[in-house]
N, C-alpha and C. Protein backbone atom coordinates (compact mmCIF):
# COMPACT_ATOMS: atom_id res chain seq x y z
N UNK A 1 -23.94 11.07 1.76
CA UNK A 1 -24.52 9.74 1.77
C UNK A 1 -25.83 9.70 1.00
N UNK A 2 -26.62 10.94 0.74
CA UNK A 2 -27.99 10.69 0.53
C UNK A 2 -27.64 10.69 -1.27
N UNK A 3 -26.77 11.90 -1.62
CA UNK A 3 -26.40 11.63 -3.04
C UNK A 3 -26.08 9.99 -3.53
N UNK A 4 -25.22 9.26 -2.72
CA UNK A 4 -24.70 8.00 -3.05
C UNK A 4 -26.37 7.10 -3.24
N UNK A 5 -26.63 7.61 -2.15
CA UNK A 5 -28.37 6.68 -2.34
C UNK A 5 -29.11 6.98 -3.76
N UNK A 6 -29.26 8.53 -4.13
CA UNK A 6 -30.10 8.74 -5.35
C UNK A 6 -29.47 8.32 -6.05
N UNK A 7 -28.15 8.17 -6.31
CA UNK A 7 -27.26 7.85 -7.79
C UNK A 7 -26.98 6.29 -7.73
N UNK A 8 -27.47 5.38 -6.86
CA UNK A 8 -27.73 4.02 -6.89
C UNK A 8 -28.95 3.63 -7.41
N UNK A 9 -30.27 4.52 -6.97
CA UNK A 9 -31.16 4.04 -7.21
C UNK A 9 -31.19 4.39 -8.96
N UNK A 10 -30.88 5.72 -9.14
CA UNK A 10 -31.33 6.08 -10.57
C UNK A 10 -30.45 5.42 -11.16
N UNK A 11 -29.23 4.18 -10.59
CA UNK A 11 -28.72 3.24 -11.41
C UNK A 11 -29.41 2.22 -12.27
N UNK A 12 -30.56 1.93 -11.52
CA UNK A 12 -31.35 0.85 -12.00
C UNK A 12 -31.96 1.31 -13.18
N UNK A 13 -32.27 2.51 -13.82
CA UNK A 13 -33.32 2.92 -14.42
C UNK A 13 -32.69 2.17 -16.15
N UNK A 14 -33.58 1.97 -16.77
CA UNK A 14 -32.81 1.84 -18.13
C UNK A 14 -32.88 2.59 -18.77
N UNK A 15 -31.55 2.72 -19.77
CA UNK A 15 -31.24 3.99 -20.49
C UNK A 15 -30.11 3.44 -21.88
N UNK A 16 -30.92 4.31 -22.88
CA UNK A 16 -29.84 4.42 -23.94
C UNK A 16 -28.11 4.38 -23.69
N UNK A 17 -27.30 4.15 -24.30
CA UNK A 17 -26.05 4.47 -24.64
C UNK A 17 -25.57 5.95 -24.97
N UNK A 18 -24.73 6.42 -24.46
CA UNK A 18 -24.19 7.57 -25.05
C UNK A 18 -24.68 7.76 -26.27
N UNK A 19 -23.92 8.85 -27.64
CA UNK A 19 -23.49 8.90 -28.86
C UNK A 19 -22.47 8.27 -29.00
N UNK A 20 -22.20 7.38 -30.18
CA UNK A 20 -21.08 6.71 -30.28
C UNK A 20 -20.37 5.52 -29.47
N UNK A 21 -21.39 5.16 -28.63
CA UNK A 21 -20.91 3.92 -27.77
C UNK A 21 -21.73 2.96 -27.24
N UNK A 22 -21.20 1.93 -27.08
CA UNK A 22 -21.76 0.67 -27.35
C UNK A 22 -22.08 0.08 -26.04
N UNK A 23 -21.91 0.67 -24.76
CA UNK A 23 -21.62 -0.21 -23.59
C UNK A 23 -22.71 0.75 -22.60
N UNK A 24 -23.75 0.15 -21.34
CA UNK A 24 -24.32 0.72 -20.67
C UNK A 24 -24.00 0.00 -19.41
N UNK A 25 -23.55 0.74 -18.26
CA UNK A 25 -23.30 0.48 -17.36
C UNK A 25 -24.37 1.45 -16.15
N UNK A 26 -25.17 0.16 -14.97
CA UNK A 26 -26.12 0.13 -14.22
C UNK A 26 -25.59 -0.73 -13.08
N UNK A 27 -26.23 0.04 -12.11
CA UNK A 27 -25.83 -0.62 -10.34
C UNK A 27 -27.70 -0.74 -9.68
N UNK A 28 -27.70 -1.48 -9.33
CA UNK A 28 -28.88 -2.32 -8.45
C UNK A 28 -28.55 -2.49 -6.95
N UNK A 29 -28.77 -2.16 -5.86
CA UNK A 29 -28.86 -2.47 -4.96
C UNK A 29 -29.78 -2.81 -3.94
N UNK A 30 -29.17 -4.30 -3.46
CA UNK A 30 -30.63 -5.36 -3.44
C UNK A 30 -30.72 -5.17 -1.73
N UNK A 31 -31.36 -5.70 -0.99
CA UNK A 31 -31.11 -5.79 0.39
C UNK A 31 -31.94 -6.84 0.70
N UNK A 32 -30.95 -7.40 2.14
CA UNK A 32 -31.41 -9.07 2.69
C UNK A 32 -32.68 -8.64 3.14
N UNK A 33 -33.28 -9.60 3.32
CA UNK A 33 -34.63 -9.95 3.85
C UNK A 33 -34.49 -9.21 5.48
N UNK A 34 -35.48 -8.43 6.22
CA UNK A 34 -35.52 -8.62 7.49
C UNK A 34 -35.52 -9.86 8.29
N UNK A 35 -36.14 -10.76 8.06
CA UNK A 35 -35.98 -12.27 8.55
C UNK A 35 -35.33 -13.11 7.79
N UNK A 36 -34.90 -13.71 8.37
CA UNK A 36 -34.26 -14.83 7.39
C UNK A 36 -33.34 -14.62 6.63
N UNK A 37 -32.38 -15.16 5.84
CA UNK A 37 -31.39 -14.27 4.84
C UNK A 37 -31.74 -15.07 3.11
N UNK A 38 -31.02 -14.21 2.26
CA UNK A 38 -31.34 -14.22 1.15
C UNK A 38 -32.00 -12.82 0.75
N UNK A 39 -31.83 -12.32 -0.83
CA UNK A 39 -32.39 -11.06 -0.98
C UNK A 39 -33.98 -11.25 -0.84
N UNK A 40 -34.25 -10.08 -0.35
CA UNK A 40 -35.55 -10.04 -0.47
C UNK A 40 -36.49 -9.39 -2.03
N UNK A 41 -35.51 -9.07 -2.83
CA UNK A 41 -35.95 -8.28 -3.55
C UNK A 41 -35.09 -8.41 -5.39
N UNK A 42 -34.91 -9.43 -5.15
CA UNK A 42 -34.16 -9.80 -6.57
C UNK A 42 -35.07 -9.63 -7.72
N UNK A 43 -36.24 -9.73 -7.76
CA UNK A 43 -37.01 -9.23 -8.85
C UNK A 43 -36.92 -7.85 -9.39
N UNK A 44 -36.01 -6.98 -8.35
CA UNK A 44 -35.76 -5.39 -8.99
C UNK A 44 -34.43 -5.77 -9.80
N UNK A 45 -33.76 -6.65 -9.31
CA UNK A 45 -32.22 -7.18 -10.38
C UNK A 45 -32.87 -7.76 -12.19
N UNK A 46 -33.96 -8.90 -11.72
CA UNK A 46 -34.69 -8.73 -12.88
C UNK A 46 -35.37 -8.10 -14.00
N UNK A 47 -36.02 -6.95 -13.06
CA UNK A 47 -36.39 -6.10 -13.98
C UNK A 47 -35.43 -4.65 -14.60
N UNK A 48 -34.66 -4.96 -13.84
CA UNK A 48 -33.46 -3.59 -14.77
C UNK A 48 -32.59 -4.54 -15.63
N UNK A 49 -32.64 -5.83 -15.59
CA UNK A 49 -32.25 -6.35 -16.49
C UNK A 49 -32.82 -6.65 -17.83
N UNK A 50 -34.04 -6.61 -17.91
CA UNK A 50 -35.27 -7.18 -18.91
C UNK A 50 -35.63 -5.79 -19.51
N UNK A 51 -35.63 -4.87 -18.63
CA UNK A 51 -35.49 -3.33 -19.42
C UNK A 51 -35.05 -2.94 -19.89
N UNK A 52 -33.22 -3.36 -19.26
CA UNK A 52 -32.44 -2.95 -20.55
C UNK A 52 -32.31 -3.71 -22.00
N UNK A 53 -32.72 -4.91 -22.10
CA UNK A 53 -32.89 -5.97 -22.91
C UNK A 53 -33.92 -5.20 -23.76
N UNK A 54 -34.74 -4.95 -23.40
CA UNK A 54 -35.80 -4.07 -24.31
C UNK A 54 -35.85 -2.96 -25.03
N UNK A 55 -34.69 -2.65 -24.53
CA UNK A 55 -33.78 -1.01 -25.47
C UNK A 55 -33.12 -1.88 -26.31
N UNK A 56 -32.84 -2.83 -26.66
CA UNK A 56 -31.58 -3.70 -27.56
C UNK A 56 -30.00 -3.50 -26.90
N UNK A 57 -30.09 -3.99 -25.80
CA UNK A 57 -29.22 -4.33 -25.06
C UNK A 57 -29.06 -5.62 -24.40
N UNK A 58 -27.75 -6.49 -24.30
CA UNK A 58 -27.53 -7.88 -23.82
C UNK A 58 -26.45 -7.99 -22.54
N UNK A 59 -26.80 -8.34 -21.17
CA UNK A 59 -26.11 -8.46 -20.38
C UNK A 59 -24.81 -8.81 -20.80
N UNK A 60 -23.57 -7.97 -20.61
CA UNK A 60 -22.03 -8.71 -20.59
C UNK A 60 -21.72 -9.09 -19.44
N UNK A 61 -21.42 -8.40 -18.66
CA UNK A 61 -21.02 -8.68 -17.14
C UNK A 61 -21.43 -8.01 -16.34
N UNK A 62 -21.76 -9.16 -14.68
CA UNK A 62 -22.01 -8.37 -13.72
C UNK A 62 -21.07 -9.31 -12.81
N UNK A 63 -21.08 -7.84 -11.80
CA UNK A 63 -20.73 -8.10 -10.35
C UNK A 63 -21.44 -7.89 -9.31
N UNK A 64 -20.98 -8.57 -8.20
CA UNK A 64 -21.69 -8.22 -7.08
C UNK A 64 -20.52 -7.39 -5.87
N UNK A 65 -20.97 -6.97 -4.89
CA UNK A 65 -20.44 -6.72 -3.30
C UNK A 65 -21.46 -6.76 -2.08
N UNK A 66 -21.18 -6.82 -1.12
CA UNK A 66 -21.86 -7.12 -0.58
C UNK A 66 -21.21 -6.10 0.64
N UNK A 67 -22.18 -5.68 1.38
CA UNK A 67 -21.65 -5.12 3.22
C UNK A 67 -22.63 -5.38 4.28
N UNK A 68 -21.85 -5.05 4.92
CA UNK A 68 -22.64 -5.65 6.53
C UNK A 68 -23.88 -4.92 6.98
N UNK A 69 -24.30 -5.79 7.85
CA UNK A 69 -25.40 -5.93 8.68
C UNK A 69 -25.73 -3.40 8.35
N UNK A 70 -26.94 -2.69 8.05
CA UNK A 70 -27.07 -1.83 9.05
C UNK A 70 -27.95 -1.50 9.76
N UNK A 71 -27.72 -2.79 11.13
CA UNK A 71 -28.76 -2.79 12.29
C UNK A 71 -29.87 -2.88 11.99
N UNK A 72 -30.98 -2.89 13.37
CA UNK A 72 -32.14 -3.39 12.91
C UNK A 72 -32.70 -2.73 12.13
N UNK A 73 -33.34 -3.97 11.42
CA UNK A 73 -34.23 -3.69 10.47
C UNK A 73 -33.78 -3.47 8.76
N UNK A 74 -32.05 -2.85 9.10
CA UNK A 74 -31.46 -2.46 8.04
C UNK A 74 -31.12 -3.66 6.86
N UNK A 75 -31.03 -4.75 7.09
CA UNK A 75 -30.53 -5.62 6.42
C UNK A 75 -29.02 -5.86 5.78
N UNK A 76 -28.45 -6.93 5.08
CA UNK A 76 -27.66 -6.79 4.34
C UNK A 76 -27.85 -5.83 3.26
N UNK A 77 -26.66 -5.54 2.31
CA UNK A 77 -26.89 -4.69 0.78
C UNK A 77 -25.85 -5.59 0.36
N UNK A 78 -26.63 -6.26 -1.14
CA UNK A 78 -25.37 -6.66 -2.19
C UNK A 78 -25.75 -5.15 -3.50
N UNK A 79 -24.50 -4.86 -3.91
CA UNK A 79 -24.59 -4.46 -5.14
C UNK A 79 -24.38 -5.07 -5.89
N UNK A 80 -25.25 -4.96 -6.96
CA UNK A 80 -24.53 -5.56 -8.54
C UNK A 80 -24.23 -4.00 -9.41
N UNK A 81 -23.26 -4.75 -10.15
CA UNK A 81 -23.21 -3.55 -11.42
C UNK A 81 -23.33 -4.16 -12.52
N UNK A 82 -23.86 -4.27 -13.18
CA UNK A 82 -24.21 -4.61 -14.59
C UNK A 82 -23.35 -3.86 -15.82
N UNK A 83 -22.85 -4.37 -16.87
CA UNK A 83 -22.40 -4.03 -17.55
C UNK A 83 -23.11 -4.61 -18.79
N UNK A 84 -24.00 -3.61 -19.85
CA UNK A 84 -25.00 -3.84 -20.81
C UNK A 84 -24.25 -3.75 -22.27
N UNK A 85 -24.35 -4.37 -23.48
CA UNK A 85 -23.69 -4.36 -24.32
C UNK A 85 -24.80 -4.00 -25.79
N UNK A 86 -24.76 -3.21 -26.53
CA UNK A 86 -25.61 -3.00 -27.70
C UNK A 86 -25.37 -4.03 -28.49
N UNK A 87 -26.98 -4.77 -29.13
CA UNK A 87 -26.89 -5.30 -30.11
C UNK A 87 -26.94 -5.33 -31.41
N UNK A 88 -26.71 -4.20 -31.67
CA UNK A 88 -27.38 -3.77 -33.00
C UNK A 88 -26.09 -4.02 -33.74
């Protein structure tokens, strides 16, 4: 479980493309607010987005998921995965 955690977070980071390929794929995982619902933290979705934009990369597609409650304090988790496209 703790691997799944580091390899989510170091999803967000922005990063070049392979050699030879055109496509960067990144996962964000946001979590609900302790009070109230809605993310609490969508400005980290923003900024791995605007980072990768800054390597010369253009959002193609994202998704989300979402899972339940884990207990107090835990909040919701949506994932997104982002799928980044080179512009060059």
């Amino acid at each position: 479980m703790d691997q799944i955690r580091r390899e989510a977070a170091s999803g967000a980071q922005p990063r070049p493309a392979a050699n030879g390929a055109s496509y960067v794929v990144l996962q964000v995982v946001l979590k609900e607010k302790f009070w109230g619902t809605g993310s609490g933290n969508l400005t980290e979705l923003e900024t791995a987005i605007n980072a990768q934009a800054a390597l010369g990369y253009r959002l193609h597609t994202i998704s989300t998921s979402a899972s339940g409650s884990k207990g107090l304090g835990g909040g919701d988790r949506i994932q997104a995965t982002m799928v980044f496209e080179r512009i060059t």
